[in-house]
PDB file of N, CA and C in Angstrom:
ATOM      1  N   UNK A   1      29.414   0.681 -30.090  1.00  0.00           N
ATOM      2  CA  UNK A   1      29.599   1.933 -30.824  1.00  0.00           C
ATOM      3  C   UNK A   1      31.072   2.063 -31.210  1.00  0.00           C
ATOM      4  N   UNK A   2      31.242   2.978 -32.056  1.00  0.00           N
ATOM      5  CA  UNK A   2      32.775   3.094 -32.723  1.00  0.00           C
ATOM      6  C   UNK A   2      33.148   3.816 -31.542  1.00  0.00           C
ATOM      7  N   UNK A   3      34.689   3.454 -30.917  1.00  0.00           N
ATOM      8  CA  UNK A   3      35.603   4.302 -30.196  1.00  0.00           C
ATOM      9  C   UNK A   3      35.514   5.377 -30.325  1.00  0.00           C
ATOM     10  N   UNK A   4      35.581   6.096 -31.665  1.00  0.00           N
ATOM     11  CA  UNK A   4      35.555   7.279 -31.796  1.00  0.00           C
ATOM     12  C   UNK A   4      34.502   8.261 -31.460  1.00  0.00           C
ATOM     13  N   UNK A   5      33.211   7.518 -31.035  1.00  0.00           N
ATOM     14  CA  UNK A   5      32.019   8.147 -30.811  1.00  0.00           C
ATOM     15  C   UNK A   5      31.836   8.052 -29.298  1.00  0.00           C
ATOM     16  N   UNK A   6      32.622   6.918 -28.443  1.00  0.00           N
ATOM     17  CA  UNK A   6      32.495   6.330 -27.397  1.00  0.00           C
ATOM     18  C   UNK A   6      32.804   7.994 -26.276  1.00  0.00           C
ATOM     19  N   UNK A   7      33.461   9.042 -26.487  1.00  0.00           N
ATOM     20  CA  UNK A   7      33.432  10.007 -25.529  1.00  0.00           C
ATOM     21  C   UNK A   7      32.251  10.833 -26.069  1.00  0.00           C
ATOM     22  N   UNK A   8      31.931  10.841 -26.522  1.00  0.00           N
ATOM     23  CA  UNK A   8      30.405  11.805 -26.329  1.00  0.00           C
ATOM     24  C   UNK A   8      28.914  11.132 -26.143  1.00  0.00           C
ATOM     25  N   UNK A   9      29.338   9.463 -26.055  1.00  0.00           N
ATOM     26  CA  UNK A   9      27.804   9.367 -25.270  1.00  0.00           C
ATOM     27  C   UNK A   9      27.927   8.969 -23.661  1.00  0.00           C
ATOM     28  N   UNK A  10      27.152   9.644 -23.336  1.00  0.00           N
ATOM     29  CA  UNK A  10      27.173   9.639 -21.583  1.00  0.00           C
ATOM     30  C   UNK A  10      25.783   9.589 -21.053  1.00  0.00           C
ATOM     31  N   UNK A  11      25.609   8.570 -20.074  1.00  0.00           N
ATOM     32  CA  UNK A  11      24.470   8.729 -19.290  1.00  0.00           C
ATOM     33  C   UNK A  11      23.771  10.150 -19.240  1.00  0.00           C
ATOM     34  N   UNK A  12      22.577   9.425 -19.387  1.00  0.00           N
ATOM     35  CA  UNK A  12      21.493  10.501 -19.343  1.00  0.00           C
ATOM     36  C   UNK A  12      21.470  11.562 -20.841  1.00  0.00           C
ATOM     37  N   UNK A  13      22.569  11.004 -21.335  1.00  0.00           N
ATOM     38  CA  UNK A  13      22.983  11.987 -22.783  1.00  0.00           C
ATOM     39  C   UNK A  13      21.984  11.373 -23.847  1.00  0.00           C
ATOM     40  N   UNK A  14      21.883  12.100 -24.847  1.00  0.00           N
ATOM     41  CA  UNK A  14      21.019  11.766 -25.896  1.00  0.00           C
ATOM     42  C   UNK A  14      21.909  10.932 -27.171  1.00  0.00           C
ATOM     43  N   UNK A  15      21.164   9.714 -28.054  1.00  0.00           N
ATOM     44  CA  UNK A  15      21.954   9.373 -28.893  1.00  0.00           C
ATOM     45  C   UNK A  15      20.755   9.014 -29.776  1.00  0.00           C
ATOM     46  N   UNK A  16      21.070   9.560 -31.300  1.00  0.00           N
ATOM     47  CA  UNK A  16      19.904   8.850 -32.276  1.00  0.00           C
ATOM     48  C   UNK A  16      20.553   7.629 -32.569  1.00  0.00           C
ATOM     49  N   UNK A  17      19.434   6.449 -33.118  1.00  0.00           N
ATOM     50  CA  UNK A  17      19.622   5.394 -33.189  1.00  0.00           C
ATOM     51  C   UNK A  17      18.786   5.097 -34.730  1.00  0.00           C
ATOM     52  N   UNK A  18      19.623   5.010 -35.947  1.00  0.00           N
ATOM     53  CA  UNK A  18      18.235   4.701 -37.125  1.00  0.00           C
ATOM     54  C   UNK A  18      17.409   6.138 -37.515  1.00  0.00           C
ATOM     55  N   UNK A  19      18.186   7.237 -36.812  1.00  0.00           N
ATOM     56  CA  UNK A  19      17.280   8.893 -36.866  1.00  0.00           C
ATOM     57  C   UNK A  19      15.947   8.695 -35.420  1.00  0.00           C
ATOM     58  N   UNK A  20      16.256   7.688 -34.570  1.00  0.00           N
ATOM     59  CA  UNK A  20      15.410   7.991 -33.434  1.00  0.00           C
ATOM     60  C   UNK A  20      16.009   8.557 -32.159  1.00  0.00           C
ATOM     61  N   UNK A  21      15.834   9.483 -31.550  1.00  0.00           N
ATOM     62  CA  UNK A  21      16.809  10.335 -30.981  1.00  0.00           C
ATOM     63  C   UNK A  21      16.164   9.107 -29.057  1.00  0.00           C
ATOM     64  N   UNK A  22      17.731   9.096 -28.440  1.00  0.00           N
ATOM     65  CA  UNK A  22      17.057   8.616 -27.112  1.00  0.00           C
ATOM     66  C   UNK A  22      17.702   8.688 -25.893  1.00  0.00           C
ATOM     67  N   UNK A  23      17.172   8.606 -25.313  1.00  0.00           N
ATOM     68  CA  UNK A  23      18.462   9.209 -23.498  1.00  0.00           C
ATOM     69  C   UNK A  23      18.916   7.597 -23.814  1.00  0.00           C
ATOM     70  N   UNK A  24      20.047   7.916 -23.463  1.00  0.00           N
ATOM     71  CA  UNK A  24      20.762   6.601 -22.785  1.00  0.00           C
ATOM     72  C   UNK A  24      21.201   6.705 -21.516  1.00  0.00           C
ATOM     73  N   UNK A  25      21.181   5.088 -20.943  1.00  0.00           N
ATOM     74  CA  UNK A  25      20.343   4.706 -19.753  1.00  0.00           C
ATOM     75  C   UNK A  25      22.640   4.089 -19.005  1.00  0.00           C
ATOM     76  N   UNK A  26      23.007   3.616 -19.702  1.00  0.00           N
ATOM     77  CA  UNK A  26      24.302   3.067 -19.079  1.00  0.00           C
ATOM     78  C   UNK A  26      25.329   3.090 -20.321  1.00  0.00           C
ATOM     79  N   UNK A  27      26.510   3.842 -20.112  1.00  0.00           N
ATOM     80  CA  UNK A  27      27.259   3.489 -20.996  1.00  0.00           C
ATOM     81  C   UNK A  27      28.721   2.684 -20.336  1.00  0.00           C
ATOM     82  N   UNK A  28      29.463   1.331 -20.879  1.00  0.00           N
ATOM     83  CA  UNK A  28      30.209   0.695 -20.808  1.00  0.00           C
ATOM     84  C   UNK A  28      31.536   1.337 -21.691  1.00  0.00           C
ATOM     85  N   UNK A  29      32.342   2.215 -21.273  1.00  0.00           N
ATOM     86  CA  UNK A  29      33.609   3.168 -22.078  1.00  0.00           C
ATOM     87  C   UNK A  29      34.790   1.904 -22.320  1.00  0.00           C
ATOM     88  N   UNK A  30      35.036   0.311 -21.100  1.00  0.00           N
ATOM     89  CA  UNK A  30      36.111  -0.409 -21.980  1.00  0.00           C
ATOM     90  C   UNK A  30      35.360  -1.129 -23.103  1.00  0.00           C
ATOM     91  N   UNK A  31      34.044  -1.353 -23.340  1.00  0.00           N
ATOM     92  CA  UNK A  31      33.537  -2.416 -24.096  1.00  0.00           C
ATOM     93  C   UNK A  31      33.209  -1.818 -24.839  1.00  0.00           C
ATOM     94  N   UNK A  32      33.088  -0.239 -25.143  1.00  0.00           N
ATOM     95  CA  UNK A  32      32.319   0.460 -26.393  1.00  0.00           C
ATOM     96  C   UNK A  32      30.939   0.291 -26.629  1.00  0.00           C
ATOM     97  N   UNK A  33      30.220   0.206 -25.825  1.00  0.00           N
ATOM     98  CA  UNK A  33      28.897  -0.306 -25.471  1.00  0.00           C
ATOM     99  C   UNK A  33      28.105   0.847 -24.595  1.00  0.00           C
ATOM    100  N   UNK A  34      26.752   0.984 -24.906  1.00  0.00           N
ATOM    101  CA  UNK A  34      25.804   1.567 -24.197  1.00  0.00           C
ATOM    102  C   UNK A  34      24.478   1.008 -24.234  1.00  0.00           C
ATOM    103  N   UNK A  35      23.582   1.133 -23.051  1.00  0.00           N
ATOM    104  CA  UNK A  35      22.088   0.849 -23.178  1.00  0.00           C
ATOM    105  C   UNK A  35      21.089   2.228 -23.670  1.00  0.00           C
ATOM    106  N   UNK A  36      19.591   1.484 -23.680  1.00  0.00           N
ATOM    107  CA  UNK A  36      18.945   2.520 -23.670  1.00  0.00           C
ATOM    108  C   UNK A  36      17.794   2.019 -23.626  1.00  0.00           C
ATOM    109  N   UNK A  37      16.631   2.510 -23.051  1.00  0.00           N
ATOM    110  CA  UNK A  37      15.562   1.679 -23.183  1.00  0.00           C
ATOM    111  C   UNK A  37      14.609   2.350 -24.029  1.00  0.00           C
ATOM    112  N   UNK A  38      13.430   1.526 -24.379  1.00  0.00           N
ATOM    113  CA  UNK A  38      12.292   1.539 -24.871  1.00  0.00           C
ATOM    114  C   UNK A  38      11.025   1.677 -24.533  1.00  0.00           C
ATOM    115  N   UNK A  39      10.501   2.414 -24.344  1.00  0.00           N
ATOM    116  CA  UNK A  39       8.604   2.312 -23.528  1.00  0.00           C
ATOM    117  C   UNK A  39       8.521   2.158 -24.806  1.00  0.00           C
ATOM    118  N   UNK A  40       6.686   1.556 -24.506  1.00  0.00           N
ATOM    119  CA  UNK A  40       6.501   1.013 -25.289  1.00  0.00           C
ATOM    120  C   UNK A  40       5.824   1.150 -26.559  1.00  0.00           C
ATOM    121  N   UNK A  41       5.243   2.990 -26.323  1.00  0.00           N
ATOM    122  CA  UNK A  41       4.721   3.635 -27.384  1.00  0.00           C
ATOM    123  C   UNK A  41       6.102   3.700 -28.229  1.00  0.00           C
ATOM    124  N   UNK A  42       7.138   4.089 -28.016  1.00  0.00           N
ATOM    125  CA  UNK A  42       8.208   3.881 -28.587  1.00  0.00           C
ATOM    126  C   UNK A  42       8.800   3.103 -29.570  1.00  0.00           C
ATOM    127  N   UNK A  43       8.402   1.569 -28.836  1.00  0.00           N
ATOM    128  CA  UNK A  43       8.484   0.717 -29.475  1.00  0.00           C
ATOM    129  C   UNK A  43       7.934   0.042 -30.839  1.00  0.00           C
ATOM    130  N   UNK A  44       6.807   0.540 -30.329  1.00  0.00           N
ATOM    131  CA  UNK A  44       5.494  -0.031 -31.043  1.00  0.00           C
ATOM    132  C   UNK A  44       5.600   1.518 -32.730  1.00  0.00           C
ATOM    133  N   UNK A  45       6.814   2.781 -32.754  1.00  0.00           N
ATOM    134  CA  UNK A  45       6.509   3.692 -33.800  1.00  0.00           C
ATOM    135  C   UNK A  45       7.828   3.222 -33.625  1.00  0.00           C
ATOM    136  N   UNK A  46       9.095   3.084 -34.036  1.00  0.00           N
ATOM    137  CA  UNK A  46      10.183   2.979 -34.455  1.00  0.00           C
ATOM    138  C   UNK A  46      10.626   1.426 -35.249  1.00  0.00           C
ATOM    139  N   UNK A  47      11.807   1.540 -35.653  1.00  0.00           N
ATOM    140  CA  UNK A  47      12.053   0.633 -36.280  1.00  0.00           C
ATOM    141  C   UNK A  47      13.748  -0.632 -35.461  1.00  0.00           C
ATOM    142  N   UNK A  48      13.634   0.029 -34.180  1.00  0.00           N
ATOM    143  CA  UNK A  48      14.552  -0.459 -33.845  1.00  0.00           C
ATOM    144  C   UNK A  48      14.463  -1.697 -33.044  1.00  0.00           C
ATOM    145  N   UNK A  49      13.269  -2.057 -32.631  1.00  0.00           N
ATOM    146  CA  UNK A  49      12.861  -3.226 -32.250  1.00  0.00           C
ATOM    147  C   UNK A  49      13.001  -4.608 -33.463  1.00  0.00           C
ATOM    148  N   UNK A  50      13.070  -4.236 -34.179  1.00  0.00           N
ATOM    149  CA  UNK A  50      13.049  -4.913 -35.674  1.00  0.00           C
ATOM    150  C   UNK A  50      14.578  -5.044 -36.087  1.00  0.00           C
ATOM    151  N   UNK A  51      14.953  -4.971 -35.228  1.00  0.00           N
ATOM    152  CA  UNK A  51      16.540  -4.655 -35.596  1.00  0.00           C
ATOM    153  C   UNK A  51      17.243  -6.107 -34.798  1.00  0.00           C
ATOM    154  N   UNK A  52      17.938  -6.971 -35.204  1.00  0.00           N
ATOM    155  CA  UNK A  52      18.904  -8.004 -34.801  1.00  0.00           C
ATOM    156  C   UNK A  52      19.906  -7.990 -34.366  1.00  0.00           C
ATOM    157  N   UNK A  53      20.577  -8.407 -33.130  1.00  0.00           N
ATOM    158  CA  UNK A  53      21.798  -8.544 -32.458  1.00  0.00           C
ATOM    159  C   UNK A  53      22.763  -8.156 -33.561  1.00  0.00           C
ATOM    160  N   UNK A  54      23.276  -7.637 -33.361  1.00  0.00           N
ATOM    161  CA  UNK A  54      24.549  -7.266 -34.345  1.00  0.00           C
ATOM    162  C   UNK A  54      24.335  -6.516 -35.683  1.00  0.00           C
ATOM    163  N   UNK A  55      23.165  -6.370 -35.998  1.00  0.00           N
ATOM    164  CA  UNK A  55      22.818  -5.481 -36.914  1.00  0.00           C
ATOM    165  C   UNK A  55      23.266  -4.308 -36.786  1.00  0.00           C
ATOM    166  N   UNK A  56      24.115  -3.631 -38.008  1.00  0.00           N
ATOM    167  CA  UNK A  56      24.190  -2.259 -37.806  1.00  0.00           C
ATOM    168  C   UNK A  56      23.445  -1.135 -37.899  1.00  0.00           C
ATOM    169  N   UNK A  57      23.602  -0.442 -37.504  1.00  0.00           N
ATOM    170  CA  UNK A  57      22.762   0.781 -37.153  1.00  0.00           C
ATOM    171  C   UNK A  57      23.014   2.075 -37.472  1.00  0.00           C
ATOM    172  N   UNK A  58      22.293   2.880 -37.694  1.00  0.00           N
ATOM    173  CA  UNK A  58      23.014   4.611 -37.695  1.00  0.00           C
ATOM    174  C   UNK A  58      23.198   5.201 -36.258  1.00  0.00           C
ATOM    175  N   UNK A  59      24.424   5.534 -35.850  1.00  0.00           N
ATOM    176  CA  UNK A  59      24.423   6.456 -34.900  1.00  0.00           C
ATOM    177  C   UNK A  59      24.975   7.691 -34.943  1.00  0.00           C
ATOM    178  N   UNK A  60      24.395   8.539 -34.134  1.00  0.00           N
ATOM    179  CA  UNK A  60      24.437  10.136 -34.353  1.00  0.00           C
ATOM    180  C   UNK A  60      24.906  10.957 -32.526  1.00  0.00           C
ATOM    181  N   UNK A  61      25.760  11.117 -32.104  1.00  0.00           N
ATOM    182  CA  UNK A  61      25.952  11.320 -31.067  1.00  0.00           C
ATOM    183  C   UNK A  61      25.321  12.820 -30.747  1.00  0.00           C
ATOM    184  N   UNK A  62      24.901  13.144 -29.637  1.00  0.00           N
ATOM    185  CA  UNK A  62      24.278  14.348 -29.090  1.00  0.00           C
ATOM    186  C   UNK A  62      25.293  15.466 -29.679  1.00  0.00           C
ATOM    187  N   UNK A  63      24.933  16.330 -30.416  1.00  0.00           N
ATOM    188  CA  UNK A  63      26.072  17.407 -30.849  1.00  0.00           C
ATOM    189  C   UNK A  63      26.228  18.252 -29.605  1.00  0.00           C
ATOM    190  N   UNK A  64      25.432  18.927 -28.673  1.00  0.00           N
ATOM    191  CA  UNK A  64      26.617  19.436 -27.374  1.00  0.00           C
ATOM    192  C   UNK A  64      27.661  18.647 -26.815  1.00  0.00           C
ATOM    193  N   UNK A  65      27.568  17.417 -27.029  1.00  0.00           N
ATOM    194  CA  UNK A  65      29.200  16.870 -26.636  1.00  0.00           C
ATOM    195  C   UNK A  65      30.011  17.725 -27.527  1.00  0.00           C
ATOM    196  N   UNK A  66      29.927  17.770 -28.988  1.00  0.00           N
ATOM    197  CA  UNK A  66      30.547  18.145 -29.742  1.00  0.00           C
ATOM    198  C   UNK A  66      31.200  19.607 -30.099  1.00  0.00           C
ATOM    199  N   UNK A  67      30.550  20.422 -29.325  1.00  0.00           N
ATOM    200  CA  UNK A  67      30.482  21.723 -29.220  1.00  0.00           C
ATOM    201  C   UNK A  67      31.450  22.056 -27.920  1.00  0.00           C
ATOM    202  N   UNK A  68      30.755  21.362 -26.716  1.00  0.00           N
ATOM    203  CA  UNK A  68      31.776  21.290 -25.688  1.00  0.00           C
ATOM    204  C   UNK A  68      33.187  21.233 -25.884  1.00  0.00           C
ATOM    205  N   UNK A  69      33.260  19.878 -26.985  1.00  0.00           N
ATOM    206  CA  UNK A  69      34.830  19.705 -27.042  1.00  0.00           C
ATOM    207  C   UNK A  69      35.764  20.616 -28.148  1.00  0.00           C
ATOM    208  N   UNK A  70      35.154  21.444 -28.719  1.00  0.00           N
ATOM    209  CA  UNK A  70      35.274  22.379 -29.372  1.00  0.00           C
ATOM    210  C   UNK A  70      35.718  23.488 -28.726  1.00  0.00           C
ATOM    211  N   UNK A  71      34.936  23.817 -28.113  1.00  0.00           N
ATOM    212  CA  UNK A  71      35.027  25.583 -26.940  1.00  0.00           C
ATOM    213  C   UNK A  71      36.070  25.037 -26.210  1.00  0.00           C
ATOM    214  N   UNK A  72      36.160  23.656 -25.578  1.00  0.00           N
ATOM    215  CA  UNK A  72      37.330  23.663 -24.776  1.00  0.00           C
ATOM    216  C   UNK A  72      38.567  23.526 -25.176  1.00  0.00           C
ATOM    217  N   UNK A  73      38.789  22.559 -26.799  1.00  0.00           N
ATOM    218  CA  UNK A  73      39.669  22.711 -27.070  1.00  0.00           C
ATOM    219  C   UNK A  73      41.067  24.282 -27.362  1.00  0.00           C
ATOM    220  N   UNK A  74      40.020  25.402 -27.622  1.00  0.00           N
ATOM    221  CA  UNK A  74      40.494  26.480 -27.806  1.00  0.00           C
ATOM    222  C   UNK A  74      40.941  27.220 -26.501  1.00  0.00           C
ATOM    223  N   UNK A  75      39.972  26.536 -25.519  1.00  0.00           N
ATOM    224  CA  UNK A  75      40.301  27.130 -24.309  1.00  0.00           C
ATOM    225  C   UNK A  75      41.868  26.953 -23.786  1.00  0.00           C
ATOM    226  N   UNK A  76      42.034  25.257 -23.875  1.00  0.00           N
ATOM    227  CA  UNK A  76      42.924  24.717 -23.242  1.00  0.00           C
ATOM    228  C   UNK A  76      44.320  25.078 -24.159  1.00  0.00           C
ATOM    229  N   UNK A  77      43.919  25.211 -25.441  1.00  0.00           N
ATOM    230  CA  UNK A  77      45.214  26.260 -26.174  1.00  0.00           C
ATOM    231  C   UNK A  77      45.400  27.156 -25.644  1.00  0.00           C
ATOM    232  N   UNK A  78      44.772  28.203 -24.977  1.00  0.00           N
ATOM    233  CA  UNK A  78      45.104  29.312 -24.640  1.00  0.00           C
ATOM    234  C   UNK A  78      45.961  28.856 -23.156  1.00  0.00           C
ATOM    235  N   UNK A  79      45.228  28.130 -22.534  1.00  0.00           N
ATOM    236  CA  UNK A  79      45.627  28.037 -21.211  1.00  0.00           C
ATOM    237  C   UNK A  79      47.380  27.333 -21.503  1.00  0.00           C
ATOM    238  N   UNK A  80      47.567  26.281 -22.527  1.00  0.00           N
ATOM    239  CA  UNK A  80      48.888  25.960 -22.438  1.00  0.00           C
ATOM    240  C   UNK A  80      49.627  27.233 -22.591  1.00  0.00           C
ATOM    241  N   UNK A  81      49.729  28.419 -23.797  1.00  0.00           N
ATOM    242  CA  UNK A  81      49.841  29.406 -23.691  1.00  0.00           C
ATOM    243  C   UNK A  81      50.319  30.124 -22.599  1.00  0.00           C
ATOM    244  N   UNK A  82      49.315  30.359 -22.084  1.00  0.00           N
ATOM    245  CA  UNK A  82      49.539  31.067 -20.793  1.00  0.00           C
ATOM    246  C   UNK A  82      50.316  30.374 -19.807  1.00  0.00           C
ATOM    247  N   UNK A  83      50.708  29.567 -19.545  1.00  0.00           N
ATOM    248  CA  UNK A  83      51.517  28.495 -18.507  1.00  0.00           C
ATOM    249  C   UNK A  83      52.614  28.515 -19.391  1.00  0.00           C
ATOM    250  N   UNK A  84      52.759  28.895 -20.615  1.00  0.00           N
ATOM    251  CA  UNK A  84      54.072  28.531 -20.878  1.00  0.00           C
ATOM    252  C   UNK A  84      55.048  30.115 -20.795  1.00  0.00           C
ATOM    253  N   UNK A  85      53.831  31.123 -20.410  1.00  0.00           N
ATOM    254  CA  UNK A  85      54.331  32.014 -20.512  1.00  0.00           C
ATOM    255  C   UNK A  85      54.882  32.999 -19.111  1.00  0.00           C
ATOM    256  N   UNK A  86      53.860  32.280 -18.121  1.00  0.00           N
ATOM    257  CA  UNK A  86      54.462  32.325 -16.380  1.00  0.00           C
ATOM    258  C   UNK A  86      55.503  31.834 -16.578  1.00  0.00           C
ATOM    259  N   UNK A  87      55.958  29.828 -16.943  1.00  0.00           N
ATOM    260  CA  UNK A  87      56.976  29.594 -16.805  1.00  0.00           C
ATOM    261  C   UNK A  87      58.282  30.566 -17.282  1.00  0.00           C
ATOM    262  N   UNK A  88      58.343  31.167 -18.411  1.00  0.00           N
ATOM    263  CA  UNK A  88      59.307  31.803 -18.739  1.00  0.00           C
ATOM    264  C   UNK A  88      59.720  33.279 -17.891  1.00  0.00           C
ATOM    265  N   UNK A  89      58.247  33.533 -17.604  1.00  0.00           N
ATOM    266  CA  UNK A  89      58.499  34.873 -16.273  1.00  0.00           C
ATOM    267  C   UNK A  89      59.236  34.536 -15.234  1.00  0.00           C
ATOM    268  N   UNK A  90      58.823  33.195 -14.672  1.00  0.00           N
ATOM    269  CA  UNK A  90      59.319  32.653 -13.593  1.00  0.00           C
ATOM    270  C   UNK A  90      60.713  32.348 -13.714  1.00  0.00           C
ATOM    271  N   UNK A  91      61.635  32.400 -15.286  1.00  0.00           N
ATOM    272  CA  UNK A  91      62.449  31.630 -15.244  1.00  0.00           C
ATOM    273  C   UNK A  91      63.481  32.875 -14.854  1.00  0.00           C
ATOM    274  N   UNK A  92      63.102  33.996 -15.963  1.00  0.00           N
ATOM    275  CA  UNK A  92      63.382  35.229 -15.681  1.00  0.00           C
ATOM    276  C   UNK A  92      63.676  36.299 -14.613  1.00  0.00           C
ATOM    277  N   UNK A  93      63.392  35.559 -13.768  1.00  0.00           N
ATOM    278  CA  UNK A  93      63.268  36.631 -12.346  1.00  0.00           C
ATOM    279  C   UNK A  93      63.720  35.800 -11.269  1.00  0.00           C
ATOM    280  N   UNK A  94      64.317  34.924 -11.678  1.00  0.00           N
ATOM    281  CA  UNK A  94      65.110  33.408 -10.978  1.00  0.00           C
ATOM    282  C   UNK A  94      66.895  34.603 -11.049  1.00  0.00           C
TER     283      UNK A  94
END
């Protein structure tokens, strides 16, 4: 998978593959790599079995990763914020 996608898939997390949505089973974060398996009704209605080593693929990462890192990003603005603003109390009363 692209690096850039590599923090929002996580075990047990969902990833479409080709528009087939699927838990994944192990993800590898230095190799950019994840598994996932197949039963076999699965197998037997999708198109990803048909698919070749190195063939590319569509991937679509679970959007609550995406949301997560969203809400927190705003969070953690605030929080630098606020720490930068003890420090200056603190510096104040020194």
């Amino acid at each position: 998978a692209p690096a850039a996608m590599m923090p929002y898939i996580v075990p047990k997390g969902f990833i479409a593959v080709d528009g087939t949505s699927l838990t994944v089973c192990d993800v590898d974060y230095a190799a950019n790599t994840f598994s996932f398996m197949l039963i076999a009704y699965t197998q037997q209605h999708v198109v990803i079995p048909t698919k070749k080593a190195g063939q590319g693929v569509n991937l679509e990462a679970d959007v609550i990763g995406k949301y997560v890192e969203r809400s927190l990003a705003g969070f953690i603005g605030r929080m630098d914020e606020l720490e930068e603003r003890v420090k200056s109390l603190e510096a104040a009363t020194k």
